[in-house]
Protein backbone atom coordinates (compact mmCIF):
# COMPACT_ATOMS: atom_id res chain seq x y z
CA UNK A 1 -41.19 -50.09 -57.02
CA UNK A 2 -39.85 -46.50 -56.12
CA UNK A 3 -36.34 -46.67 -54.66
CA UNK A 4 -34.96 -43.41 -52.70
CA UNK A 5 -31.08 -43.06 -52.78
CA UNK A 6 -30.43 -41.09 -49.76
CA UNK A 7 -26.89 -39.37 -49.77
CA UNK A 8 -25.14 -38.73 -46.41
CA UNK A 9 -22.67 -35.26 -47.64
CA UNK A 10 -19.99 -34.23 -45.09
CA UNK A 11 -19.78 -30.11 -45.10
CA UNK A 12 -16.16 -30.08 -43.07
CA UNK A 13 -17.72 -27.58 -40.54
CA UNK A 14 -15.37 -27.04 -38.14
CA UNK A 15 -15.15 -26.26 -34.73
CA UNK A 16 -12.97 -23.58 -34.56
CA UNK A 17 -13.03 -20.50 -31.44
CA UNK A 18 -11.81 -17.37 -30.26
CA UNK A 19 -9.20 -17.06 -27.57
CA UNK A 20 -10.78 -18.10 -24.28
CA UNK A 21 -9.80 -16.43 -20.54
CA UNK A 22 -8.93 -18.32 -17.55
CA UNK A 23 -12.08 -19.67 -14.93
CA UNK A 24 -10.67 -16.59 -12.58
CA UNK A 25 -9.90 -13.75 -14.92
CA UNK A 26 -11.25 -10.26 -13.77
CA UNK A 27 -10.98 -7.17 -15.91
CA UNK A 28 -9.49 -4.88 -12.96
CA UNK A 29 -9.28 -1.03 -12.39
CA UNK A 30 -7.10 0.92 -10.52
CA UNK A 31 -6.82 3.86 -8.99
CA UNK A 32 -8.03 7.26 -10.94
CA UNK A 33 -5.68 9.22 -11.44
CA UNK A 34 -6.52 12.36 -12.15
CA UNK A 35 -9.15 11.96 -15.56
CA UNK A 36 -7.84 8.88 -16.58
CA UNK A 37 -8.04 4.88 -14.86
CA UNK A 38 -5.39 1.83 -15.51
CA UNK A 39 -7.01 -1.58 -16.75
CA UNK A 40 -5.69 -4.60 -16.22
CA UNK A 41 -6.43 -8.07 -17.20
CA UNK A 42 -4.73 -11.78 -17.74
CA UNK A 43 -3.57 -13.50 -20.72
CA UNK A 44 -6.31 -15.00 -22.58
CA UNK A 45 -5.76 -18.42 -23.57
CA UNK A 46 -5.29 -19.88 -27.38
CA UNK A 47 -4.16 -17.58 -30.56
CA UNK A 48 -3.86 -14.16 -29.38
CA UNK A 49 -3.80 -11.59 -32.20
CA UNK A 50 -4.69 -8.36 -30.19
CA UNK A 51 -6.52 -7.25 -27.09
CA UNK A 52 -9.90 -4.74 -28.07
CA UNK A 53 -10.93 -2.03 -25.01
CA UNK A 54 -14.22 -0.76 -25.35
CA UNK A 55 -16.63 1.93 -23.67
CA UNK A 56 -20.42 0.85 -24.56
CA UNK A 57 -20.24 0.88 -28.62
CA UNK A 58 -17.22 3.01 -28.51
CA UNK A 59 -13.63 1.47 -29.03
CA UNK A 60 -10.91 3.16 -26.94
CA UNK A 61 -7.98 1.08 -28.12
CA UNK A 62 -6.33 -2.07 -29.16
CA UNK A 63 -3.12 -3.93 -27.86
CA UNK A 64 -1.11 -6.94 -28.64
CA UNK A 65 1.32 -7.57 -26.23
CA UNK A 66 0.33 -6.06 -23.22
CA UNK A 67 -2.18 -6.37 -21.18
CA UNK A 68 -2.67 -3.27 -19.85
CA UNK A 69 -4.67 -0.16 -20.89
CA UNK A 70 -4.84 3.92 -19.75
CA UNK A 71 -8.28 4.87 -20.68
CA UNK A 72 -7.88 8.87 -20.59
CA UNK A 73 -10.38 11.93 -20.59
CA UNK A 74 -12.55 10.76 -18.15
CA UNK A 75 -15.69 12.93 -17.11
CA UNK A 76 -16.38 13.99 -13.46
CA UNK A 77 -18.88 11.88 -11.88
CA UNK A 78 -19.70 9.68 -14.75
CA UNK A 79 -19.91 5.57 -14.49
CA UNK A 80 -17.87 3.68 -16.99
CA UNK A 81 -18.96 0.47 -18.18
CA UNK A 82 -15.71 -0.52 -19.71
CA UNK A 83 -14.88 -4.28 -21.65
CA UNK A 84 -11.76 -6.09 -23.14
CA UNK A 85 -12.17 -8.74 -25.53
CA UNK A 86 -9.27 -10.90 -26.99
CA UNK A 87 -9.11 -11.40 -30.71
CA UNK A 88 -7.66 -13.59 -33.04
CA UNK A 89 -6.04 -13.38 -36.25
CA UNK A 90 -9.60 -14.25 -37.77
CA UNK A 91 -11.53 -12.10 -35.24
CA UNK A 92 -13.27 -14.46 -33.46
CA UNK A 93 -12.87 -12.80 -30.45
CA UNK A 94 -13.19 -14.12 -26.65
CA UNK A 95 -16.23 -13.49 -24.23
CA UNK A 96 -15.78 -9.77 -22.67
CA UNK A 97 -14.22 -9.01 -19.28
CA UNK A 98 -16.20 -6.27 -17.82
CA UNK A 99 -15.37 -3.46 -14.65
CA UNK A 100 -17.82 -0.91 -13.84
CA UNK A 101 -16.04 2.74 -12.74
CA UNK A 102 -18.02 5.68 -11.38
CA UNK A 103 -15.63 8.81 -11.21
CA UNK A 104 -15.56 11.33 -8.77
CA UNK A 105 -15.17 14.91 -8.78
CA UNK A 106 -12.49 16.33 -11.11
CA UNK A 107 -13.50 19.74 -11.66
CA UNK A 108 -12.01 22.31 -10.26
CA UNK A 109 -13.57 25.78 -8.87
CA UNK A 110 -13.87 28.35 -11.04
CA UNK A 111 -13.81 32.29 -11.25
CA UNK A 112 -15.44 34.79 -12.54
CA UNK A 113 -13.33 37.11 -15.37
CA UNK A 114 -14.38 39.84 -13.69
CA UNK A 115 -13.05 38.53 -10.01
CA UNK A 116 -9.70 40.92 -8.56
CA UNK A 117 -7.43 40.30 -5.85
CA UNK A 118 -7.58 43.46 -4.27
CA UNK A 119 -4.12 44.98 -2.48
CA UNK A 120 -3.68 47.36 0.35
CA UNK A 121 -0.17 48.75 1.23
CA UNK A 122 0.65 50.32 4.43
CA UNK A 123 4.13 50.71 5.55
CA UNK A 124 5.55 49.78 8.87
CA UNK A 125 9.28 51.10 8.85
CA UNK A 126 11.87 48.45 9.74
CA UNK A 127 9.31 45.77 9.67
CA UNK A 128 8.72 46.49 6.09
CA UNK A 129 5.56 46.48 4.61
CA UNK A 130 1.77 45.16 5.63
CA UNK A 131 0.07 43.95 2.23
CA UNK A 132 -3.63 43.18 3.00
CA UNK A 133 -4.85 40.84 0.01
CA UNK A 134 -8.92 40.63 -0.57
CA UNK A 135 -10.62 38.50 -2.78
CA UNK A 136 -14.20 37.02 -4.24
CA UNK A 137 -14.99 33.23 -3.51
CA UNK A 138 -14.57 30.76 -6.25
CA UNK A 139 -17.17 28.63 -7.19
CA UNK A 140 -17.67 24.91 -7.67
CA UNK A 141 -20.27 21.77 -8.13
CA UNK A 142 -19.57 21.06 -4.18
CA UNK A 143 -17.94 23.24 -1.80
CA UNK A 144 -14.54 25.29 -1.94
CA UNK A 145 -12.64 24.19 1.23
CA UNK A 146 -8.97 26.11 0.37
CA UNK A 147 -7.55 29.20 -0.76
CA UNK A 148 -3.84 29.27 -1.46
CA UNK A 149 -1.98 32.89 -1.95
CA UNK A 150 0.88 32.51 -4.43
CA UNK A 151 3.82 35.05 -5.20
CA UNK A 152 5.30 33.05 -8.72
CA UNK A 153 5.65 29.23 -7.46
CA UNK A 154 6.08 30.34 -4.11
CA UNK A 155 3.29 29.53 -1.84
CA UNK A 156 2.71 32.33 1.11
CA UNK A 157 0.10 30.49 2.57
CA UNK A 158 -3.27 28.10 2.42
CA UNK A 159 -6.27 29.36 4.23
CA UNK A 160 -9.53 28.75 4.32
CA UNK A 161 -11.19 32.52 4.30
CA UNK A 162 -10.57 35.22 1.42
CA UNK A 163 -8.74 37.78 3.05
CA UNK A 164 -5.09 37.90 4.65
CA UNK A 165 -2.44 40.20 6.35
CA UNK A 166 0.85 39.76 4.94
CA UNK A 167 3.98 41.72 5.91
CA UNK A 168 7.55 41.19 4.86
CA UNK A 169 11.01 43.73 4.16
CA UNK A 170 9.95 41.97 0.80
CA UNK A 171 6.73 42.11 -0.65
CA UNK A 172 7.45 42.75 -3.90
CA UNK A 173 5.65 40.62 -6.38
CA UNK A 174 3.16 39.38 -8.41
CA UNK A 175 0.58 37.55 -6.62
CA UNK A 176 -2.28 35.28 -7.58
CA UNK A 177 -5.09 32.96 -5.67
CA UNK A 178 -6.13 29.70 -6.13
CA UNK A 179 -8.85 27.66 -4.71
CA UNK A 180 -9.19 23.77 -4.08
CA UNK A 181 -12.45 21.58 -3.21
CA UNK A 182 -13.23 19.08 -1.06
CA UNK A 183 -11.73 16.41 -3.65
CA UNK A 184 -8.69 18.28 -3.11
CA UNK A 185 -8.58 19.72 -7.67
CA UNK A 186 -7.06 23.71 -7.52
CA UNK A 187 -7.51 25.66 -9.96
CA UNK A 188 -5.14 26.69 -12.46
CA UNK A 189 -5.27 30.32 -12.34
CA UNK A 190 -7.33 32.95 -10.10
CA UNK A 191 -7.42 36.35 -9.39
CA UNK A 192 -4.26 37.80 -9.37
CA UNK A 193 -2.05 41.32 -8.85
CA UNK A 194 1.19 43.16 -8.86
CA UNK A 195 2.49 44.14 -5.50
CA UNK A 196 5.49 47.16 -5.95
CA UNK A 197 6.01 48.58 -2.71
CA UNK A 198 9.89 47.95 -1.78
CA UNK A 199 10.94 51.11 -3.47
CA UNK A 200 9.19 53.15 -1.34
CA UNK A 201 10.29 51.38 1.41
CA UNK A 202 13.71 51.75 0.84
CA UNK A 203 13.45 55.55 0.56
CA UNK A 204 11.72 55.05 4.58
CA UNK A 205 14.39 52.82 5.82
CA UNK A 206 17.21 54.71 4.46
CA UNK A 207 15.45 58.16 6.11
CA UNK A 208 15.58 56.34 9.22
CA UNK A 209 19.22 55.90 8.85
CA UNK A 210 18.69 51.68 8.34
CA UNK A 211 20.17 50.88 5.08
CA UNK A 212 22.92 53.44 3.51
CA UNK A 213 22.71 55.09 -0.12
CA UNK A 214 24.90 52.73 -2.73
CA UNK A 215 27.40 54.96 -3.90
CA UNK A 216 27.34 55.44 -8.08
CA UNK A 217 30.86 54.83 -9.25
CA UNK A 218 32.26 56.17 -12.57
């Protein structure tokens, strides 16, 4: 008679998980600002060791006691598929909160090296001086909508064609042009010029008899 002892062995597996996220939580995006987009998210649930943000494969960064993430260096016109995961001390991480982004436009229009502001200077006596500035469109992926004439930080004006009158007892300057789109991004730099024509003027104004020589004192 054959007997089989059949042995009944315990292995201790246990049931051990990652952190877990409330029934409601939503992995949340704000505004863009600019090239980057704020994340937001709740408080996962259970031992929290760090929060993991993550583009496709790609990990953008890792927090532990926030819940909040700046994912920076976006690209124009690009959807972002982006996930957060909660981890614990082992690892065992959560099931991913995911928010879909598409960008808009964030490139600015752009100009040519070769592009010139171009400067005319006629006098006009007491008024002071008519400076007629001329320049080349910019280009862009959509449409330029605005031009804006700068002297330094000073803004003369914001126009939409590429060509304008300016006169002033003080036109002195240097001068440069910048152009926006219709996502509202200007340009950094642009075509740009030095404007000297006071000197001249003030020989005019003082043969007219307007201003007096300063006297040179020794």
């Amino acid at each position: 008679m054959l007997f089989f002892l059949v042995l009944s062995v315990s292995l201790g597996i246990g049931c051990s998980q990652g952190p877990t996220w409330p029934a409601d939580a939503k992995l949340e995006a704000g505004e863009l600002e600019g090239s980057s987009a704020s994340l937001n998210w709740p408080a996962a649930t259970g031992e929290v060791a760090q929060y993991k943000i993550k583009h496709g494969e790609e990990v953008l960064g890792e927090v532990k006691d926030s819940t909040t993430f700046k994912a920076t260096e976006l690209k124009g016109k690009t959807e972002y598929v982006f996930q957060v995961v909660a981890e614990n001390k082992k690892g065992q991480a959560s099931k991913p909160l995911e928010a879909r982004v598409l960008t808009g436009d964030l490139d600015a229009p752009t100009w040519k090296e070769t592009d010139v502001l171009q400067t005319t200077v006629e006098s006009r006596g007491a008024l002071g001086a008519m400076v007629r500035f001329e320049w080349p469109a910019a280009t862009d992926d959509t449409a330029v909508t605005k031009y804006r004439l700068m002297r330094g930080d000073e803004m003369i004006i914001e126009l939409e064609e590429t060509t304008y009158e300016y006169q002033s007892t003080q036109v002195d300057g240097d001068y440069t042009v910048l152009a926006s789109d219709e996502a509202g991004n200007w340009s950094e730099t642009g075509p740009s010029a030095k404007v000297w024509a006071n000197r001249g003027l003030q020989n005019i104004l003082r043969n007219e008899g307007l201003i007096k020589p300063k006297l040179m004192l020794e």
